[in-house]
N, C-alpha and C. Protein backbone atom coordinates (compact mmCIF):
# COMPACT_ATOMS: atom_id res chain seq x y z
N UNK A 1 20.30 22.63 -22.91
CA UNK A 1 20.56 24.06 -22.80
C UNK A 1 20.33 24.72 -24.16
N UNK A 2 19.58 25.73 -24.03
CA UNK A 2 19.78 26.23 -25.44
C UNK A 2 20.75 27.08 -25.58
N UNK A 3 20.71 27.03 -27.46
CA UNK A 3 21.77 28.05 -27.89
C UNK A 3 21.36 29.21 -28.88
N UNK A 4 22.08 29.71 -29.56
CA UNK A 4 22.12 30.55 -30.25
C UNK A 4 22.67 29.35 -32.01
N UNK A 5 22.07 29.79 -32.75
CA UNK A 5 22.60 28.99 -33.64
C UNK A 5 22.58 29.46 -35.49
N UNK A 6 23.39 28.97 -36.74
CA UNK A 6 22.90 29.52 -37.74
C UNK A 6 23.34 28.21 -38.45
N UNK A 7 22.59 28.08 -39.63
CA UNK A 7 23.30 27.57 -40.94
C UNK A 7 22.65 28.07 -42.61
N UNK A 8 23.27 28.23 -43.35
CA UNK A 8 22.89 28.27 -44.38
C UNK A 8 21.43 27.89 -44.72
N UNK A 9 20.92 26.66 -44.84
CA UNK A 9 19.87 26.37 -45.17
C UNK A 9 18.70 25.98 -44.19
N UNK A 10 18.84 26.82 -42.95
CA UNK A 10 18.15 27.05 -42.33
C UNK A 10 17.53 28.77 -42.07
N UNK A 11 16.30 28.96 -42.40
CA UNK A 11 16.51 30.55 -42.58
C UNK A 11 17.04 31.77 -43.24
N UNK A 12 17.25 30.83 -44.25
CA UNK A 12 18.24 31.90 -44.75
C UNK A 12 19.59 32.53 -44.04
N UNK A 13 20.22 31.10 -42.94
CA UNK A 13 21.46 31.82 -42.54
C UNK A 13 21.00 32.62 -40.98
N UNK A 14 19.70 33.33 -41.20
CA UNK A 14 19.71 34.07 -39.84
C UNK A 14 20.41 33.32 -38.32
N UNK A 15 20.46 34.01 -37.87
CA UNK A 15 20.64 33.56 -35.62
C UNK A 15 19.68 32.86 -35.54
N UNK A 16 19.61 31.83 -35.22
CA UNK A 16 17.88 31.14 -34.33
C UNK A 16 17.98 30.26 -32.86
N UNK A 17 17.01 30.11 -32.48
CA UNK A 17 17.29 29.44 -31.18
C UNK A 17 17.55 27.99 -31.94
N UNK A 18 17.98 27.25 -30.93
CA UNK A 18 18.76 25.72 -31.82
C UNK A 18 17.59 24.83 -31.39
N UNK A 19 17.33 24.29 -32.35
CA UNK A 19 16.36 23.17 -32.32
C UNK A 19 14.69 23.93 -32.97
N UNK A 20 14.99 24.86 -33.47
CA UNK A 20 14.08 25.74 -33.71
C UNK A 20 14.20 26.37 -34.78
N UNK A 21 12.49 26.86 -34.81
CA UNK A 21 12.87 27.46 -36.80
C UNK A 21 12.73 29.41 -36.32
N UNK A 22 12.77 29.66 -34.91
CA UNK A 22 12.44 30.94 -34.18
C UNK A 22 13.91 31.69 -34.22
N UNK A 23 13.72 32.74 -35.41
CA UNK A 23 15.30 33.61 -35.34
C UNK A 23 15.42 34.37 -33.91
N UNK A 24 16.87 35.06 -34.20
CA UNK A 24 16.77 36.24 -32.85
C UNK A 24 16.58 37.37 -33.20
N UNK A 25 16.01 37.42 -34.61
CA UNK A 25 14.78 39.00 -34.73
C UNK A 25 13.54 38.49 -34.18
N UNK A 26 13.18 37.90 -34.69
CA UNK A 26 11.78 37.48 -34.29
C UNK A 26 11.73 37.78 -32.72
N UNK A 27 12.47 37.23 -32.25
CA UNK A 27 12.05 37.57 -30.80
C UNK A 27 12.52 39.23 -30.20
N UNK A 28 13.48 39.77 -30.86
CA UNK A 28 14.34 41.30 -30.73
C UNK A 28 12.49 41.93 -31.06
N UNK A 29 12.12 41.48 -32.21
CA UNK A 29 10.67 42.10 -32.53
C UNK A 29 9.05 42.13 -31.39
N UNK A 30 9.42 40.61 -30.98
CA UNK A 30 8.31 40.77 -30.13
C UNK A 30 8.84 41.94 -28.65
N UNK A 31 9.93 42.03 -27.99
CA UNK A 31 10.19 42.87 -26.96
C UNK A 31 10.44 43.81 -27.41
N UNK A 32 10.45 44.26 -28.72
CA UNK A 32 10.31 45.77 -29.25
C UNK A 32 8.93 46.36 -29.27
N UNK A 33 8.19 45.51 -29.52
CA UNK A 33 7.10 46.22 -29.43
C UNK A 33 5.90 45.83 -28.33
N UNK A 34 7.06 45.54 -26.84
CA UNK A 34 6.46 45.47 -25.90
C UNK A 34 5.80 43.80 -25.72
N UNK A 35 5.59 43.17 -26.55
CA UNK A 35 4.67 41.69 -26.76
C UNK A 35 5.20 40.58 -26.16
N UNK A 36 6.54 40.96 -25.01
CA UNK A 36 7.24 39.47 -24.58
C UNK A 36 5.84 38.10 -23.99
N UNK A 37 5.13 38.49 -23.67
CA UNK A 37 4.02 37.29 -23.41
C UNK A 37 3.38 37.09 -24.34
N UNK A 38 3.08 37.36 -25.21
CA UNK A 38 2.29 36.88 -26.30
C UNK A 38 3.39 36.17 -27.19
N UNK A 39 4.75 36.45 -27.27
CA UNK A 39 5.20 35.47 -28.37
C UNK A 39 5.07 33.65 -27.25
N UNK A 40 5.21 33.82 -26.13
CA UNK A 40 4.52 32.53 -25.12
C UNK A 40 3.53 31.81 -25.92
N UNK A 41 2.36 32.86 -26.30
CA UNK A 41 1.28 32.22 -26.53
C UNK A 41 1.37 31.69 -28.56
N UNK A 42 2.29 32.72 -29.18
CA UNK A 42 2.11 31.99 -30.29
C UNK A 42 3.36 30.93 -30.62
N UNK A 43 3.81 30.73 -29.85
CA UNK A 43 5.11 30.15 -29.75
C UNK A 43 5.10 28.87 -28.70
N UNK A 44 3.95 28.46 -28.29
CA UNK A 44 4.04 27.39 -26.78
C UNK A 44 5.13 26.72 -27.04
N UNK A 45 5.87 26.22 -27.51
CA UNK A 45 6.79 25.28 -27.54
C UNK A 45 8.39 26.23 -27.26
N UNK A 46 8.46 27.49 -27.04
CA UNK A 46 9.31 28.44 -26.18
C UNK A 46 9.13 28.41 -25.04
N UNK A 47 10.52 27.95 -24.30
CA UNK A 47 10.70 28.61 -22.75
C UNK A 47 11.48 29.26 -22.54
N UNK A 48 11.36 30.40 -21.41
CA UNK A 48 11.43 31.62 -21.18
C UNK A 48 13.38 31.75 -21.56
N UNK A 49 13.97 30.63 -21.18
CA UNK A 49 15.55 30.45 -21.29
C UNK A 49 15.63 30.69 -22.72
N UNK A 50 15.03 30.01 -23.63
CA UNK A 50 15.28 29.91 -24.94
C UNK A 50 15.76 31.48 -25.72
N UNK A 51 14.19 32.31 -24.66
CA UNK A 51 13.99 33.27 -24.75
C UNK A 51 15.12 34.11 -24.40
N UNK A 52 15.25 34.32 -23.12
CA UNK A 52 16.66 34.72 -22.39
C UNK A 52 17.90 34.81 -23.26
N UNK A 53 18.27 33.45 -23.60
CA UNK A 53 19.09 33.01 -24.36
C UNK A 53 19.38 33.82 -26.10
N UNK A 54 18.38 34.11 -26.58
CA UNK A 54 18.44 34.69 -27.84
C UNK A 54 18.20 36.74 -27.31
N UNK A 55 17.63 37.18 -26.21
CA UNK A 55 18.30 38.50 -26.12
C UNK A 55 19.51 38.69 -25.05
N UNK A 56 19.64 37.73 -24.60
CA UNK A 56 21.17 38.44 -23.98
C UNK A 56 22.25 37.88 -25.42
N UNK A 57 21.85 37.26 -26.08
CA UNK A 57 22.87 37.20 -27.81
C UNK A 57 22.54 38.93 -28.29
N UNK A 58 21.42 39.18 -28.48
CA UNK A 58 20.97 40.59 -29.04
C UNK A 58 21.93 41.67 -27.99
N UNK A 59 21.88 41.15 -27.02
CA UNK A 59 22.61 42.40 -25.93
C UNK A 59 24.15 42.61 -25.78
N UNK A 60 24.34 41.47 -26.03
CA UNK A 60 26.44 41.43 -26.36
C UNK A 60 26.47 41.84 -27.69
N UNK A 61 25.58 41.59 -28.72
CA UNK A 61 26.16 42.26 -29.95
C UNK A 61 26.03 43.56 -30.13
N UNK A 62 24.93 44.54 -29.24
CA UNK A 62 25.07 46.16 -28.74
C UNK A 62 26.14 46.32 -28.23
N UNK A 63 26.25 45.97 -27.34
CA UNK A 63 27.56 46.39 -26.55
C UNK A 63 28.97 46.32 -27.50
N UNK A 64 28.90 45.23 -28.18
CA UNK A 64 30.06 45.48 -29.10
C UNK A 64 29.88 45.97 -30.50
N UNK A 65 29.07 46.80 -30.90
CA UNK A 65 28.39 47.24 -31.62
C UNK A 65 29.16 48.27 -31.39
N UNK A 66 28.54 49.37 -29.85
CA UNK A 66 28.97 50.44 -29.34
C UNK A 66 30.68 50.48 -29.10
N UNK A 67 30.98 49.42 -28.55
CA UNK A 67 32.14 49.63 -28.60
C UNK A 67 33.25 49.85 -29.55
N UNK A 68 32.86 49.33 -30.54
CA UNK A 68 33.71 49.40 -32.06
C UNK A 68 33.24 50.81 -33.01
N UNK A 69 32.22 51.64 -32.55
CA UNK A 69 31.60 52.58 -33.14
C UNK A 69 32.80 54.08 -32.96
């Protein structure tokens, strides 16, 4: 199952999918600017869960974002 994951000397600390060097900007970036199938193609070793998995993380931290605002 994937997760959501961080450490220090990985990334500089960022969110990433676990087992992976793929943060959860990187992917917040590709569905920002519309590109969810193409990070598929530069990314083959992503499946769509992984994917899933790192914006519904992006989507609970809006919501409590908004809520604390």
């Amino acid at each position: 199952m994937a997760k959501i994951v961080c450490s220090k000397t990985v990334l500089g600390g960022k969110e990433r999918i676990s087992g992976t060097r793929i943060s959860v900007d990187l992917i917040y970036n590709y569905v920002k600017d519309n590109n969810i199938d193409q990070i598929y193609k530069d990314y083959p070793h992503l499946n769509k869960n992984q994917v899933k998995i790192a914006l519904d993380y992006l989507e609970f931290f809006q919501k409590l974002y908004k809520l604390c605002s």
